[in-house]
N, C-alpha and C. Protein backbone atom coordinates (compact mmCIF):
# COMPACT_ATOMS: atom_id res chain seq x y z
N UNK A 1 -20.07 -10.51 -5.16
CA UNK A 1 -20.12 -9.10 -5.50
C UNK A 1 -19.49 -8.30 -4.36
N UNK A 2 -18.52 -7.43 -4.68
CA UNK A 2 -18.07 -6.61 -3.98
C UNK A 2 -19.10 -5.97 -3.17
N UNK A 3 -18.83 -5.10 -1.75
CA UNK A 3 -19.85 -4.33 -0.82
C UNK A 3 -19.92 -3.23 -1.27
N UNK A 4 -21.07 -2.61 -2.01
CA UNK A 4 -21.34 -1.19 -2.20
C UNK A 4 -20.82 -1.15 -3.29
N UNK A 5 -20.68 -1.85 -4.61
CA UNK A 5 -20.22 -1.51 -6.04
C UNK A 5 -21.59 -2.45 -6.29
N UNK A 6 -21.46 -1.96 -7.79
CA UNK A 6 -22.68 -2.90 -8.69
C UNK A 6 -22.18 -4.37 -9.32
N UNK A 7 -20.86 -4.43 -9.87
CA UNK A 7 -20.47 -5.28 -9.97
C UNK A 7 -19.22 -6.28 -9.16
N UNK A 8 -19.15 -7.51 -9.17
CA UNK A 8 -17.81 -7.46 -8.40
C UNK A 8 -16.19 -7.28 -9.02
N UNK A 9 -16.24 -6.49 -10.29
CA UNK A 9 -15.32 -5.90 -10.55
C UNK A 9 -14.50 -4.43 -9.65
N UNK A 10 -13.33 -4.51 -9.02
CA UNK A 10 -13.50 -3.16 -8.49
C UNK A 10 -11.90 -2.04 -8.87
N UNK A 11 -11.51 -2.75 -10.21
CA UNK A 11 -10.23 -2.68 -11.04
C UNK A 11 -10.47 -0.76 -11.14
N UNK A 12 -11.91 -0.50 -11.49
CA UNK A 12 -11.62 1.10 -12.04
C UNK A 12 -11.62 1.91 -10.67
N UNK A 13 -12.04 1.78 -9.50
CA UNK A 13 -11.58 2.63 -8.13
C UNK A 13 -10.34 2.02 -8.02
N UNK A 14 -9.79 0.90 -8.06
CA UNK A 14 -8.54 0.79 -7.81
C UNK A 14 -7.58 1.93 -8.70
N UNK A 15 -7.82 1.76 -9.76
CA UNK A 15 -7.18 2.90 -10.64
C UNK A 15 -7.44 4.34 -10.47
N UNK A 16 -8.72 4.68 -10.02
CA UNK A 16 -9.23 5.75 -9.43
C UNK A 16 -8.49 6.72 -8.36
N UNK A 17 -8.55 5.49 -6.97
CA UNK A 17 -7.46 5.66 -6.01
C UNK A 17 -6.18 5.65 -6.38
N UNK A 18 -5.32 5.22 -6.97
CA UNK A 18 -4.32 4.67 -7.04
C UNK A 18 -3.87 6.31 -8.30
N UNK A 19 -4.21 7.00 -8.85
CA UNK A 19 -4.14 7.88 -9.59
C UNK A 19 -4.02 8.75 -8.15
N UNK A 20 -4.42 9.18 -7.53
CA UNK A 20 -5.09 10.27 -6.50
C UNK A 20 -3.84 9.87 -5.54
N UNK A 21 -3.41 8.92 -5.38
CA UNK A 21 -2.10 8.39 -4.60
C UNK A 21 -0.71 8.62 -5.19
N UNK A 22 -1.17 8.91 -5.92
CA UNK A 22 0.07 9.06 -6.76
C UNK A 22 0.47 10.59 -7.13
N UNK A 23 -0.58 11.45 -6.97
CA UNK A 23 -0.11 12.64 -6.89
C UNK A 23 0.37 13.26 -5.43
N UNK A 24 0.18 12.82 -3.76
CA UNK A 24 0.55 12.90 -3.65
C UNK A 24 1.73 13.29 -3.37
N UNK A 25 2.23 14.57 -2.47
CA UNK A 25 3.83 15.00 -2.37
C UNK A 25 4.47 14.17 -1.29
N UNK A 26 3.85 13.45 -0.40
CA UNK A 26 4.09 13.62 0.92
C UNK A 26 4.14 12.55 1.63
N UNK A 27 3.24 11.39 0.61
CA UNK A 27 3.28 10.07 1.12
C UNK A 27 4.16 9.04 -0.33
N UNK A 28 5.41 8.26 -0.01
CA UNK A 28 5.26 7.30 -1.42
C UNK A 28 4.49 6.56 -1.34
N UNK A 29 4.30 5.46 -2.54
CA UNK A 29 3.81 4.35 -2.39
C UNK A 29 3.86 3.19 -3.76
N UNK A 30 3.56 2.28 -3.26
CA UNK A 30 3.78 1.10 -4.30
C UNK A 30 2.90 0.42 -4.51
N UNK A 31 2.77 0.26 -5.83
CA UNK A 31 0.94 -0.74 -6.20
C UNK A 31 1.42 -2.07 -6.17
N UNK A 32 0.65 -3.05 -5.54
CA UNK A 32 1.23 -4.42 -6.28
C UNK A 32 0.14 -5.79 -5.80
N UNK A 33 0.03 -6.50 -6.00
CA UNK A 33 -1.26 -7.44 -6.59
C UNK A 33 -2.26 -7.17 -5.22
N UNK A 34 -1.58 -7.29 -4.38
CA UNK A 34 -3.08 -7.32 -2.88
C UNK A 34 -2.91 -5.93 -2.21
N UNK A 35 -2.52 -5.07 -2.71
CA UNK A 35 -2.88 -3.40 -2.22
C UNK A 35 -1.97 -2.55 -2.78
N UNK A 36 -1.54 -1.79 -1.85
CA UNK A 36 -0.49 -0.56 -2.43
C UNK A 36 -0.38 -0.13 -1.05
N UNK A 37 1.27 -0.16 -0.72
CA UNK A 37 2.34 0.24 0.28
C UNK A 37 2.36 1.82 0.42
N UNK A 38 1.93 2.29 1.48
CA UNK A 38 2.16 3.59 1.91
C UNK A 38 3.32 3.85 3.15
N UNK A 39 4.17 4.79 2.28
CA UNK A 39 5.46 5.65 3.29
C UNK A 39 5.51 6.65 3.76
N UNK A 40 5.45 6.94 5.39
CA UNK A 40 5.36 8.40 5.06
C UNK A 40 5.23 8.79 6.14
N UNK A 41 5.21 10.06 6.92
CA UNK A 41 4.85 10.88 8.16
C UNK A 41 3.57 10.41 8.32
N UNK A 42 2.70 9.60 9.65
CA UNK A 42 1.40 9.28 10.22
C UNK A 42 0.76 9.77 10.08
N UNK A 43 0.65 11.19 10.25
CA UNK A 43 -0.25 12.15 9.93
C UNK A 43 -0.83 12.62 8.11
N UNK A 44 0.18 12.23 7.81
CA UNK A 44 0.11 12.75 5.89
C UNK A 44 -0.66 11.34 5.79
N UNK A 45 -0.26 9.87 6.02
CA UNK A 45 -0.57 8.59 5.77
C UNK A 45 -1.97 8.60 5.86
N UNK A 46 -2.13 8.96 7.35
CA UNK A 46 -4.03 9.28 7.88
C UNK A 46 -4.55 9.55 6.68
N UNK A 47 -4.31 11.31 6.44
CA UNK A 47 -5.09 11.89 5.66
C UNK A 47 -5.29 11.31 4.05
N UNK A 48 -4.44 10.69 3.70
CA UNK A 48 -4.30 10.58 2.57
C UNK A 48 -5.83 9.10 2.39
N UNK A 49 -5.37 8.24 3.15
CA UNK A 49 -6.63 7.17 3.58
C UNK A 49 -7.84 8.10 3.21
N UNK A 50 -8.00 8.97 4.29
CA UNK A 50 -9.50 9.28 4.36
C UNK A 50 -10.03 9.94 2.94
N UNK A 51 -8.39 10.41 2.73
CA UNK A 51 -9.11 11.35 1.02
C UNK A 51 -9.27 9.62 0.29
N UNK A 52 -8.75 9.13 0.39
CA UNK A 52 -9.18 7.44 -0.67
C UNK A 52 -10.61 7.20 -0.91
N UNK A 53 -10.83 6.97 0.57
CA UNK A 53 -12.26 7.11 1.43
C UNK A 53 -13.39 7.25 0.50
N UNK A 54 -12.90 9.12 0.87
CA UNK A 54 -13.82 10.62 0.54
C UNK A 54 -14.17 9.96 -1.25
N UNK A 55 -12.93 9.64 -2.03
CA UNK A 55 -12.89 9.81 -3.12
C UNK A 55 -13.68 8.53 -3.60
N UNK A 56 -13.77 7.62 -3.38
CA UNK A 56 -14.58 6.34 -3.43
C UNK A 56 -15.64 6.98 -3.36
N UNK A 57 -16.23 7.20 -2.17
CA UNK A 57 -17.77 7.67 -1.80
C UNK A 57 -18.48 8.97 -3.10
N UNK A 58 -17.48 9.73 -2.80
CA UNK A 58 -17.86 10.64 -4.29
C UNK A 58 -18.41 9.95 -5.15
N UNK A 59 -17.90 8.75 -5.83
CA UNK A 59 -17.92 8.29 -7.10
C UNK A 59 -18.62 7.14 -6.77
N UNK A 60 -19.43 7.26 -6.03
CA UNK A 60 -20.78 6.27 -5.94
C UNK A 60 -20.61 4.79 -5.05
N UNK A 61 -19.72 4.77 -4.20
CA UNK A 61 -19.41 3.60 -3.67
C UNK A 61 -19.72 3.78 -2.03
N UNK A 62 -20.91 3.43 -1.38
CA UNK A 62 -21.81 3.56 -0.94
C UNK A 62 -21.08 2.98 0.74
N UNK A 63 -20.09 1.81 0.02
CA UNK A 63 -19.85 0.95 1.28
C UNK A 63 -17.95 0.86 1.23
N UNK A 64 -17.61 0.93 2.26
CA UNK A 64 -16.29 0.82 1.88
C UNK A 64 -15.56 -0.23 2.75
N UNK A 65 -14.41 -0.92 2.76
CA UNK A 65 -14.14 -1.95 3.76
C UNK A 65 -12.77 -1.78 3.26
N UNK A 66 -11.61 -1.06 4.54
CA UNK A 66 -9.77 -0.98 4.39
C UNK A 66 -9.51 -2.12 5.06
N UNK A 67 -8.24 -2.77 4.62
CA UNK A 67 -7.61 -3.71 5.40
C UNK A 67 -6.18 -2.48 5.38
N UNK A 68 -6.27 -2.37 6.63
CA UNK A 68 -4.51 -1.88 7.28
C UNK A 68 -3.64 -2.15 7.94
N UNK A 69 -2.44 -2.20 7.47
CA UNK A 69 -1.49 -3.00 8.71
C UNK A 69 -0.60 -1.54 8.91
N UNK A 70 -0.34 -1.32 10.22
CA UNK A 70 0.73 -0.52 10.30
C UNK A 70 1.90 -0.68 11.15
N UNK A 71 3.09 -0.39 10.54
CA UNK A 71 4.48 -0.54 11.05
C UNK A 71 5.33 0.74 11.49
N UNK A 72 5.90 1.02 12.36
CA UNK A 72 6.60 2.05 13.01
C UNK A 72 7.94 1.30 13.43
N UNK A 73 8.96 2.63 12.84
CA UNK A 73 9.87 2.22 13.71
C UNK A 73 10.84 3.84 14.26
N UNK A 74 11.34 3.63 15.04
CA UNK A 74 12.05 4.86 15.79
C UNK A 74 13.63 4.76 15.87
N UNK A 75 13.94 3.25 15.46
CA UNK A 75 15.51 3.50 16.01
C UNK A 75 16.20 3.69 14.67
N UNK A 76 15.96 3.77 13.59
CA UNK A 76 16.71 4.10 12.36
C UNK A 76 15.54 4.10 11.05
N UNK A 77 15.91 4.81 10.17
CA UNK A 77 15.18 5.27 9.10
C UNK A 77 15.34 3.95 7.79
N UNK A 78 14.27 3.28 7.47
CA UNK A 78 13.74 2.34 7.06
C UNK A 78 12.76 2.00 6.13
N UNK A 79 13.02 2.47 4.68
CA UNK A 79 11.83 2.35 3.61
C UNK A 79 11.22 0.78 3.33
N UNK A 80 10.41 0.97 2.72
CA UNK A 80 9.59 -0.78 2.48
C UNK A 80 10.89 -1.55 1.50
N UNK A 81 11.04 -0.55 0.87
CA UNK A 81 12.20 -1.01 -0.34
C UNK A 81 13.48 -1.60 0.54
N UNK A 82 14.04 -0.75 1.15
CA UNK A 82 15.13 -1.47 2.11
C UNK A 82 15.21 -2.98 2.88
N UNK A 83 13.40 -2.63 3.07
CA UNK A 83 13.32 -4.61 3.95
C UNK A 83 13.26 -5.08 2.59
N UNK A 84 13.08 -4.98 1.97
CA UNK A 84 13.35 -6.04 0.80
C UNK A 84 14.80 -6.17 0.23
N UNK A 85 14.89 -5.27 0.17
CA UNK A 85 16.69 -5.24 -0.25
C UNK A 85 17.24 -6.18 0.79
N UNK A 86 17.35 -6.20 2.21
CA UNK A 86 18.09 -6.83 3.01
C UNK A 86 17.38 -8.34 2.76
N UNK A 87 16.09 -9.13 2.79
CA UNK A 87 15.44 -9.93 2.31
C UNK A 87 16.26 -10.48 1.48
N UNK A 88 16.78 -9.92 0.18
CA UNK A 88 17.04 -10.06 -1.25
C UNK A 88 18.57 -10.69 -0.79
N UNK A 89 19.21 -9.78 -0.14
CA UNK A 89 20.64 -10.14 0.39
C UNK A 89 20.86 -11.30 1.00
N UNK A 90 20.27 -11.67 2.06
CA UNK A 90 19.98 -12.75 2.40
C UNK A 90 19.64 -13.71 1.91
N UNK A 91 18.87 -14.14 0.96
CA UNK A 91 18.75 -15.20 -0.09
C UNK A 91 20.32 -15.11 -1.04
N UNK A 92 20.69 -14.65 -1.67
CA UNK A 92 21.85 -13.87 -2.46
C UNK A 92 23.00 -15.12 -1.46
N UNK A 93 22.93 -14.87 -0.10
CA UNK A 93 23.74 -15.62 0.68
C UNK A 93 23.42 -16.60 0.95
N UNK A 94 22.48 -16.82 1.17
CA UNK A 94 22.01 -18.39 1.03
C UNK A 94 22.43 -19.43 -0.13
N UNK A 95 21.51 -18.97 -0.87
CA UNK A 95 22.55 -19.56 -2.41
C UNK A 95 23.68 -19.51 -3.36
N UNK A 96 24.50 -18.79 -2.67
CA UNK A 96 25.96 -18.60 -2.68
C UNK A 96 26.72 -19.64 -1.73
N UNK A 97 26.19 -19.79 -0.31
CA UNK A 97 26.61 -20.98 0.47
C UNK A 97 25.84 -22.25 0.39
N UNK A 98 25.15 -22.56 -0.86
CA UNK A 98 24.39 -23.88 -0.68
C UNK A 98 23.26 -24.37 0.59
N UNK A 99 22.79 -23.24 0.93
CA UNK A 99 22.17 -23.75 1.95
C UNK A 99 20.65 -24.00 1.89
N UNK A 100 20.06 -24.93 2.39
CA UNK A 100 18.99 -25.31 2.26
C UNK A 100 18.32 -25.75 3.43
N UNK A 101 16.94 -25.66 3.40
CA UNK A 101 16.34 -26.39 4.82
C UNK A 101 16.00 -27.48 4.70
């Protein structure tokens, strides 16, 4: 059982949050099987977390537990989508030159 829900289903705050993320002006983001990718100025990113938080707790969820990873970079401008694109390219070349490990 999930911490602080009744059941260990926790699909309808995911949808909950994930609605509330999505409106949003300020941060993007992307849903996909083990969380949802946030882009954005540090400060908008923060806040937006804590409203997740706030908005969980509202709606009866007593206990909460984030897993966060965070990435910065300063020497050039860099969406999540882009490391994948270059990712993507790279394979693209790989199997264009037969290469294998």
């Amino acid at each position: 059982m999930q911490m602080g829900t009744a059941t260990p289903s926790i699909s309808s705050y995911v949808a909950l949050v994930e609605n509330h993320v999505r409106q949003s002006t300020k941060v993007k983001s992307t849903l996909h099987s083990a969380g949802t990718t946030l882009s954005g100025e540090w400060s908008d990113v923060m806040e937006l977390i804590g409203e997740m938080h706030e908005l969980c707790h509202k709606s009866g969820v007593v206990r909460i537990h984030s897993d966060i990873r965070i990435g910065t970079r300063i020497d050039k401008d860099q969406t999540p989508q882009d490391k994948i694109d270059v990712v993507e390219r790279k394979i693209e070349d790989l199997q264009t030159a037969g290469t294998q490990l």
